[in-house]
Structure formats: structure tokens, C-alpha cells
Protein backbone atom coordinates (compact mmCIF):
# COMPACT_ATOMS: atom_id res chain seq x y z
CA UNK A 1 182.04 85.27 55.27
CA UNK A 2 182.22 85.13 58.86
CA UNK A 3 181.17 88.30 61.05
CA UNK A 4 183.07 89.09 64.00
CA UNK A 5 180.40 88.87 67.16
CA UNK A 6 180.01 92.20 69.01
CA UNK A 7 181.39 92.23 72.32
CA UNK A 8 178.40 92.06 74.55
CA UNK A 9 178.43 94.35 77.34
CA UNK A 10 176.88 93.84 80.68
CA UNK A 11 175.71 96.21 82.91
CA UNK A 12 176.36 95.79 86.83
CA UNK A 13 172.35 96.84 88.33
CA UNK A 14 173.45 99.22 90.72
CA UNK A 15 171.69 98.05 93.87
CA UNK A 16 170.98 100.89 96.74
CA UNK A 17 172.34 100.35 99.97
CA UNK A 18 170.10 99.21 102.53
CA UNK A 19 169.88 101.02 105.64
CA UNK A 20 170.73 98.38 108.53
CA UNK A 21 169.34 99.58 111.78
CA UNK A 22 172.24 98.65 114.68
CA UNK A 23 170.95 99.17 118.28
CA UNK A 24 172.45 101.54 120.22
CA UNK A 25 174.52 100.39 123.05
CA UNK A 26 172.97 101.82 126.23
CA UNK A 27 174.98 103.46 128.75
CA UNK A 28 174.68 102.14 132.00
CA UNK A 29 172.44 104.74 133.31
CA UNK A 30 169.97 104.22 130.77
CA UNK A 31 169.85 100.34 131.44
CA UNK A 32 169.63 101.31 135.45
CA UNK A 33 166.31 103.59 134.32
CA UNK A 34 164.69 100.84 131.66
CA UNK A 35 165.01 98.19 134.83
CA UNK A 36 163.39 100.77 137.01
CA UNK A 37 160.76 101.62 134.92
CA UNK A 38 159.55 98.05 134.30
CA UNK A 39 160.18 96.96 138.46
CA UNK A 40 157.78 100.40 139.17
CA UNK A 41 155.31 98.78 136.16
CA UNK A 42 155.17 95.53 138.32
CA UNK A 43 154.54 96.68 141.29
CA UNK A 44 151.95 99.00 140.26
CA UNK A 45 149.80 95.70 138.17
CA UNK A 46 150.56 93.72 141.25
CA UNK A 47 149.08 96.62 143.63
CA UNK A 48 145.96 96.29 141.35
CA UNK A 49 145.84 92.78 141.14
CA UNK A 50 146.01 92.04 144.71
CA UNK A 51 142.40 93.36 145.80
CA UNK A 52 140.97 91.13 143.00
CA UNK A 53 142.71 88.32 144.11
CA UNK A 54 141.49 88.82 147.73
CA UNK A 55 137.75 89.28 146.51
CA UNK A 56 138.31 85.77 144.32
CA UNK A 57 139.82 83.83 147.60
CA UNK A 58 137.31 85.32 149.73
CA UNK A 59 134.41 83.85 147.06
CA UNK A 60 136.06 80.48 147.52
CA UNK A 61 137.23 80.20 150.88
CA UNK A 62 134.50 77.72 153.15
CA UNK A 63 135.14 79.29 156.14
CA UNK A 64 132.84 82.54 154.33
CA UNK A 65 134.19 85.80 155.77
CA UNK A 66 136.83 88.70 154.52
CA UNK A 67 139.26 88.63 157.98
CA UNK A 68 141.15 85.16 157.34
CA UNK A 69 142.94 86.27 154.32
CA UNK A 70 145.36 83.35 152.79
CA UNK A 71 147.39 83.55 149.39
CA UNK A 72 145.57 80.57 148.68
CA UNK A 73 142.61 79.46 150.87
CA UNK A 74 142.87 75.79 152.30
CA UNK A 75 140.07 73.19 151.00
CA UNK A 76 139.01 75.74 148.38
CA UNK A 77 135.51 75.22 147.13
CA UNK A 78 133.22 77.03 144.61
CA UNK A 79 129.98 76.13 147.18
CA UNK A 80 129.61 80.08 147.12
CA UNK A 81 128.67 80.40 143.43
CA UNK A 82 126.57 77.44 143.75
CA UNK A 83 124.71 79.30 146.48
CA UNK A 84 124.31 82.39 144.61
CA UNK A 85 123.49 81.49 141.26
CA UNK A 86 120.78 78.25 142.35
CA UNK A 87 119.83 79.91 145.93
CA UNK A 88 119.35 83.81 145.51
CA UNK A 89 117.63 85.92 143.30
CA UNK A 90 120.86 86.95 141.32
CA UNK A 91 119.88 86.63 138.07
CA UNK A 92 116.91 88.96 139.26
CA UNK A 93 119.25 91.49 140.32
CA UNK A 94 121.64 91.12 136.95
CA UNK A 95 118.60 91.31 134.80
CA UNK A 96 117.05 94.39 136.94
CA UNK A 97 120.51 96.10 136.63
CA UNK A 98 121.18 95.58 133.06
CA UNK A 99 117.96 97.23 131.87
CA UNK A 100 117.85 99.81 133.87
CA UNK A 101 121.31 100.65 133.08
CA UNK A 102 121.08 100.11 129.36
CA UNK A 103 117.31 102.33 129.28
CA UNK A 104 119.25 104.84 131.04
CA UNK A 105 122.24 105.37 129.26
CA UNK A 106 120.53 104.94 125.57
CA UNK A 107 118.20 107.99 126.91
CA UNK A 108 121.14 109.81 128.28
CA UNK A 109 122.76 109.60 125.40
CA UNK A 110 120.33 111.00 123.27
CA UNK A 111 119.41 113.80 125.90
CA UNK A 112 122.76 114.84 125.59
CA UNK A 113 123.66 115.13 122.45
CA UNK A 114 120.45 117.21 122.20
CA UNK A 115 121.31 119.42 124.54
CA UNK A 116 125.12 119.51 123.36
CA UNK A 117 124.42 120.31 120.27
CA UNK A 118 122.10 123.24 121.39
CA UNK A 119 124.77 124.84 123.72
CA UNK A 120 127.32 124.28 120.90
CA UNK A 121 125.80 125.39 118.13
CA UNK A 122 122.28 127.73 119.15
CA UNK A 123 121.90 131.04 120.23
CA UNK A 124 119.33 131.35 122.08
CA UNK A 125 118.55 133.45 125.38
CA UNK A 126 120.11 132.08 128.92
CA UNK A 127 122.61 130.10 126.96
CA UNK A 128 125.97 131.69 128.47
CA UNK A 129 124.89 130.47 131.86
CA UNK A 130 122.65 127.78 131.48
CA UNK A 131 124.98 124.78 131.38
CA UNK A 132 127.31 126.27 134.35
CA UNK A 133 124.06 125.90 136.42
CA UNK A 134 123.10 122.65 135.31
CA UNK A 135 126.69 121.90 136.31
CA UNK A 136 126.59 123.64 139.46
CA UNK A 137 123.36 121.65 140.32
CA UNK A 138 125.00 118.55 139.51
CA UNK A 139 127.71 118.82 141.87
CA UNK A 140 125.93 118.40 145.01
CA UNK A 141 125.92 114.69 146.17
CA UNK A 142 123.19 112.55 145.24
CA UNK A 143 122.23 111.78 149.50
CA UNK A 144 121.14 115.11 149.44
CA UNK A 145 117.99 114.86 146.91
CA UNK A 146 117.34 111.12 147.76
CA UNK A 147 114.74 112.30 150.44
CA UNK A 148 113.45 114.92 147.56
CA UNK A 149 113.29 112.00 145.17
CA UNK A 150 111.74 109.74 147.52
CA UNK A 151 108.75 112.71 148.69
CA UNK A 152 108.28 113.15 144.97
CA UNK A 153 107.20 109.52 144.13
CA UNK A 154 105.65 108.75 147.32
CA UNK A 155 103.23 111.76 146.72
CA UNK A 156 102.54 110.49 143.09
CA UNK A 157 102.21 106.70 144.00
CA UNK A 158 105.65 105.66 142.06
CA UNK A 159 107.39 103.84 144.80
CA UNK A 160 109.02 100.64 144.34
CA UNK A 161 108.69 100.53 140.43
CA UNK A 162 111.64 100.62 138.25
CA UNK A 163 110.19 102.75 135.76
CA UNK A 164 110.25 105.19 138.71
CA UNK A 165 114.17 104.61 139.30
CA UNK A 166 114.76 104.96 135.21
CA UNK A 167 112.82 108.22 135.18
CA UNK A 168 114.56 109.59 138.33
CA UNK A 169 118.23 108.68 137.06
CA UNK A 170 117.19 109.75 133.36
CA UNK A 171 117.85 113.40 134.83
CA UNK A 172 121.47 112.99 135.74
CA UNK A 173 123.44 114.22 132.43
CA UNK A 174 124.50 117.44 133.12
CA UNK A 175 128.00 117.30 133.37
CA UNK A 176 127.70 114.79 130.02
CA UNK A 177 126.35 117.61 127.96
CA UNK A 178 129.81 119.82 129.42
CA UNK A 179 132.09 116.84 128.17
CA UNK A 180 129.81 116.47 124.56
CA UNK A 181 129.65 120.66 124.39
CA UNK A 182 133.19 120.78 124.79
CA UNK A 183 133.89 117.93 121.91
CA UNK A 184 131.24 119.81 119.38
CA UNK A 185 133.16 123.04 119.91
CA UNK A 186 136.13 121.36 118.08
CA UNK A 187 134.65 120.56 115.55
CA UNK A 188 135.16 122.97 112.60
CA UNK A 189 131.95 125.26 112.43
CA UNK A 190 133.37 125.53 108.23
CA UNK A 191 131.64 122.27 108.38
CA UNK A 192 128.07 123.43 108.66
CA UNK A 193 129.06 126.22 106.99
CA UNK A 194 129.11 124.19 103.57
CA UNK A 195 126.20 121.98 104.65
CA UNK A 196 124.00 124.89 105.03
CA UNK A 197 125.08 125.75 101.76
CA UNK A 198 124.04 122.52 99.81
CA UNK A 199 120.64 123.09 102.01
CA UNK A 200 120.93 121.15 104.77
CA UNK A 201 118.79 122.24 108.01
CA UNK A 202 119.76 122.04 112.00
CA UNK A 203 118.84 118.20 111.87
CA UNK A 204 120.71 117.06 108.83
CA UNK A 205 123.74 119.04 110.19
CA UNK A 206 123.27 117.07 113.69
CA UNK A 207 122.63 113.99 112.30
CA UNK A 208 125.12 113.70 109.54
CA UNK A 209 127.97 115.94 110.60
CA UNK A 210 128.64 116.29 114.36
CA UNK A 211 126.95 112.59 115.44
CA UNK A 212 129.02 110.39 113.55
CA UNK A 213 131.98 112.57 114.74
CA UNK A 214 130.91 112.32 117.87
CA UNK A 215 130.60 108.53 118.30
CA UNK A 216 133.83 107.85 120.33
CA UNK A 217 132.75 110.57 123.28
CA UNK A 218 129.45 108.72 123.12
CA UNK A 219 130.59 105.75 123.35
CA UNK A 220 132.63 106.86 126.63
CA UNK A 221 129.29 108.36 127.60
CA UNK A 222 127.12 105.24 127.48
CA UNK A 223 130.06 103.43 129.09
CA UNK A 224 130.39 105.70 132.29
CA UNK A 225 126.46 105.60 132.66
CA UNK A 226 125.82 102.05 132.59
CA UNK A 227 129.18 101.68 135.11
CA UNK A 228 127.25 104.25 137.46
CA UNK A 229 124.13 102.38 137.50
CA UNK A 230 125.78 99.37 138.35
CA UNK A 231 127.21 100.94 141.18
CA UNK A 232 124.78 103.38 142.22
CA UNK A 233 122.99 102.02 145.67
CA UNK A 234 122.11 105.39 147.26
CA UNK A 235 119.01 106.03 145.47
CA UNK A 236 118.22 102.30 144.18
CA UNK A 237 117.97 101.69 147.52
CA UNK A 238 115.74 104.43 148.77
CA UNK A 239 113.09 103.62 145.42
CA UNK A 240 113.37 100.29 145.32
CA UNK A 241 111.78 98.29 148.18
CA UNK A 242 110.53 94.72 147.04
CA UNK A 243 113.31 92.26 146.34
CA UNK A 244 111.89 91.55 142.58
CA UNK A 245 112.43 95.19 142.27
CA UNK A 246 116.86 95.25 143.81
CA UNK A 247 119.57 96.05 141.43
CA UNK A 248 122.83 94.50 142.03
CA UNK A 249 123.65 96.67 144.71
CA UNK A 250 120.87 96.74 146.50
CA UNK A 251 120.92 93.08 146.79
CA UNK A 252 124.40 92.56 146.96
CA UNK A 253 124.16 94.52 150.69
CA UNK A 254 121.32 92.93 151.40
CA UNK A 255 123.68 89.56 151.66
CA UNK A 256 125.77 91.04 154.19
CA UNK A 257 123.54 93.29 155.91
CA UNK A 258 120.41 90.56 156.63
CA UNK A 259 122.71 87.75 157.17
CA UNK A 260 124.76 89.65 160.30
CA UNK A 261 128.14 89.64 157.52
CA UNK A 262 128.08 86.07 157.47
CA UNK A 263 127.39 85.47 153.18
CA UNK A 264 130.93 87.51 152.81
CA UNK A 265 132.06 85.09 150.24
CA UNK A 266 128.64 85.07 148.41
CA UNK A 267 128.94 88.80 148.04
CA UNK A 268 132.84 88.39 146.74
CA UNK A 269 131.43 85.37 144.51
CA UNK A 270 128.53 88.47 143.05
CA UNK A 271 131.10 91.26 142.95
CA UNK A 272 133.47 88.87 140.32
CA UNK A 273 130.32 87.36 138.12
CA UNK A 274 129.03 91.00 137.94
CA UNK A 275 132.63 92.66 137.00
CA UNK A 276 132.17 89.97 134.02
CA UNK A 277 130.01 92.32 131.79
CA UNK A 278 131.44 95.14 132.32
CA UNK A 279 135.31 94.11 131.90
CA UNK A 280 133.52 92.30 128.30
CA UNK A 281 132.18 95.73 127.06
CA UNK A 282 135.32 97.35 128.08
CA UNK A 283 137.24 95.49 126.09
CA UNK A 284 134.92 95.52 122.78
CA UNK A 285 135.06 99.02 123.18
CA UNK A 286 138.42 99.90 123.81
CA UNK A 287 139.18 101.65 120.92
CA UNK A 288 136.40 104.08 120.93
CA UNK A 289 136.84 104.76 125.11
CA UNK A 290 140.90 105.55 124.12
CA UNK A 291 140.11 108.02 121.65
CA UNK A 292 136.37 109.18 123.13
CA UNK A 293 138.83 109.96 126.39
CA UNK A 294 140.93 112.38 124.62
CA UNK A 295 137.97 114.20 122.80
CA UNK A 296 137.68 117.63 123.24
CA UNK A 297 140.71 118.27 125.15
CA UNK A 298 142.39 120.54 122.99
CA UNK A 299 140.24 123.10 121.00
CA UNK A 300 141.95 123.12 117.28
């Protein structure tokens, strides 16, 4: 006895419809704006390029001076590093820089956020118009308290150290504390609000709550100090008086300044190696500068 086989029946998967993205046309306006756009984006890397380019032909052009400027320097020659890195006391200078820029801005940083946190967080009494003073104070120019500075150490027999220079710049934080008071006050105070009730104190909150948050703006902090002390020359150079003793500035000018301007293209050669560092750390620590930047500009 056969059986008759039951019809089999197949069901057809229903497959959803994929979205295909189609780009838009663009009206010829639009197109006309794009183009615009990226010819103004051009220009604008070009216009900073170009003064980097004219500090790297000026380090390799042999005729060593900053008025003959060519796109490209006849008989190039590197003869300018050789002369600064095996003839000068560069490295001196570098290694001078580098820690008293890094003591500086490690201490800054912690003064800070000290005194951040205490405008941010503390009552206590002079606190409404404490940090506009500091800030206030901070404004004037640094030229004005170099001869302060410089009367200061010369009565307590701390010239030409620089342990002196580190202590003097140490001060210089004031409008860091406004940037890292502004960034605390963002953060929700509901936060310490439930660490103080599992027990924590004022440290654990600082350390375990508003630090960590805080690491992009001090980041950005530690950044913008150790940029200013490689650029700072006003006071170096007013402390500092042996040549063991220069930071980068103070012996990059003395290149141009005891020569009569004639090591120009040993002082572009020193401005690109000592750019070096700094355009490295930049880029490490991009991603905490971008959002450290933004910090504390909108109170949520």
C-alpha cells in the first residue's frame, strides 16, 4: 500500500529591504561653496606652512642670514646643525629647559588643583574675591616684576641658580586655578553628595572624584606650562647669568645677539630641533588637549 507523499510546501524568507544610500546631486551653488571652502582651507595651511619653511631654508642656507630668502636655497647644506649640535652648548640649553619646564608644570599642576578644588568646593572667608585678585595680579606683564624678582634673589644670594628660576616661575598659576575652578564647578556637586555618604572625607572626594575627571584640563594645563617655559626669556634671562645655567631662549639670543646676527641659520637650525618635543607631546596628547580645551565651557 502505497501512501500518497504530502505536498511539501516552501516558504519564500521574506528578506527586508535594504536601505541604499544614493548621494544627492548638488546644485551648482553648493558645488561653487564645497570648492571654496577647501581653496580658503589651502590657503590658510599654506599661510602656516610658509614661516616654517622659511625658518628650515634659513637653517640650511650657507650664506647664514634671514634677508636672502629663496624657495629653495642654492648649495643647501646642513653645516648649521653640525655647528649647533657638536659646537654649542645646545644640549645644555635643551636639558636646562626640559627640567625646568617639566619641575614647573608637575608643581603647577598640583598647586592648582589644590587651590581649584578649594575655590570650588570650600567655604571659607575671602573666598568670593580671592581668585579675582589673584587674577587681577596676574594680568600685569611679567617685565614689570622682573626687577622685583631679580632684588628679591640678589638680596637672598639666589642669583644664577635654576632652583631660583623654578621657585620664581612656580608662582605663576593663577589664571590656571580660574580655568580648573571653572571645570570643578561642572561637575555635579550630587557626586560628593553620595561620597560623603559612604564616608568619604575632603581628600578621598578630591582624589577619587573630581581628579580623575579632571585629567583632560590637566593635561591642557601641564601642556601650556611647559610651552611657556620654553618660550619664556624675560625672566630666564634676568636670573640666569652663567651659560651652564641658559634655557633655550636665553641661549638661542645669545647666537644672534654676541655674534652681531651673523649665526641666523644656527638659531633657525635650534628653533626646528627644539619645536621637535613639543610638536611629539602634542601629538601623544591630542586627545586629552581636544577635550581638556572644551572643559568647563558650559556649566550643565
Amino acid at each position: 500500500m502505497s501512501m500518497a507523499s504530502a505536498p511539501v510546501v516552501v516558504k519564500e524568507e521574506q528578506a527586508e529591504p535594504t536601505l541604499k544610500l544614493r548621494a544627492r546631486k548638488m546644485r551648482p551653488g553648493e558645488r561653487l561653496g564645497l570648492w571654496a571652502s577647501r581653496l580658503v582651507l589651502w590657503i590658510v595651511i599654506i599661510l602656516v606652512l610658509l614661516p616654517i619653511w622659511f625658518v628650515f631654508t634659513a637653517s640650511i642656507n650657507p650664506i647664514n642670514n634671514v634677508t636672502s630668502f629663496q624657495l629653495i636655497p642654492p648649495h643647501a647644506t646642513f653645516a648649521n646643525y653640525q655647528q649647533l649640535l657638536f659646537h654649542s652648548s645646545f644640549f645644555v640649553w635643551v636639558k636646562n629647559t626640559v627640567l625646568a619646564g617639566v619641575t614647573i608644570a608637575i608643581i603647577q599642576v598640583f598647586i592648582t588643583a589644590f587651590a581649584a578644588y578649594a575655590f570650588a568646593r570650600m567655604r571659607f572667608w575671602g573666598r568670593k574675591y580671592g581668585l579675582m585678585v589673584l587674577i587681577l595680579l596676574q594680568m600685569f606683564p611679567n617685565l614689570l616684576v622682573v626687577i622685583a624678582y631679580y632684588s628679591a634673589l640678589s638680596k637672598l644670594n639666589m642669583m644664577d641658580t635654576l632652583y631660583s628660576y623654578i621657585l620664581v616661575m612656580i608662582g605663576g598659576s593663577a589664571f590656571n586655578v580660574w580655568l580648573l575652578k571653572g571645570y570643578f564647578d561642572t561637575v555635579p556637586v550630587e557626586l560628593d553628595e553620595a561620597a560623603i555618604m559612604d564616608g568619604a572625607n575632603s581628600w578621598q572626594r578630591f582624589v577619587r572624584i573630581l581628579l580623575p575627571l579632571a585629567l583632560p584640563m590637566l593635561v591642557v594645563i601641564f601642556l601650556f606650562t611647559l610651552v611657556g617655559i620654553f618660550s619664556d626669556y624675560a625672566i630666564s634671562s634676568a636670573i640666569l647669568i652663567s651659560p651652564s645655567n641658559y634655557t633655550l631662549a636665553v641661549g638661542m639670543y645669545g647666537m644672534i645677539s654676541n655674534h652681531f646676527g651673523q649665526a641666523w641659520g644656527e638659531f633657525a637650525a635650534a628653533a626646528l630641533l627644539s619645536a621637535i618635543p613639543l610638536g611629539i607631546i602634542f601629538g601623544l596628547c591630542q586627545r586629552w588637549i581636544a577635550s581638556g580645551l572644551v572643559a568647563g565651557s558650559v556649566k550643565g
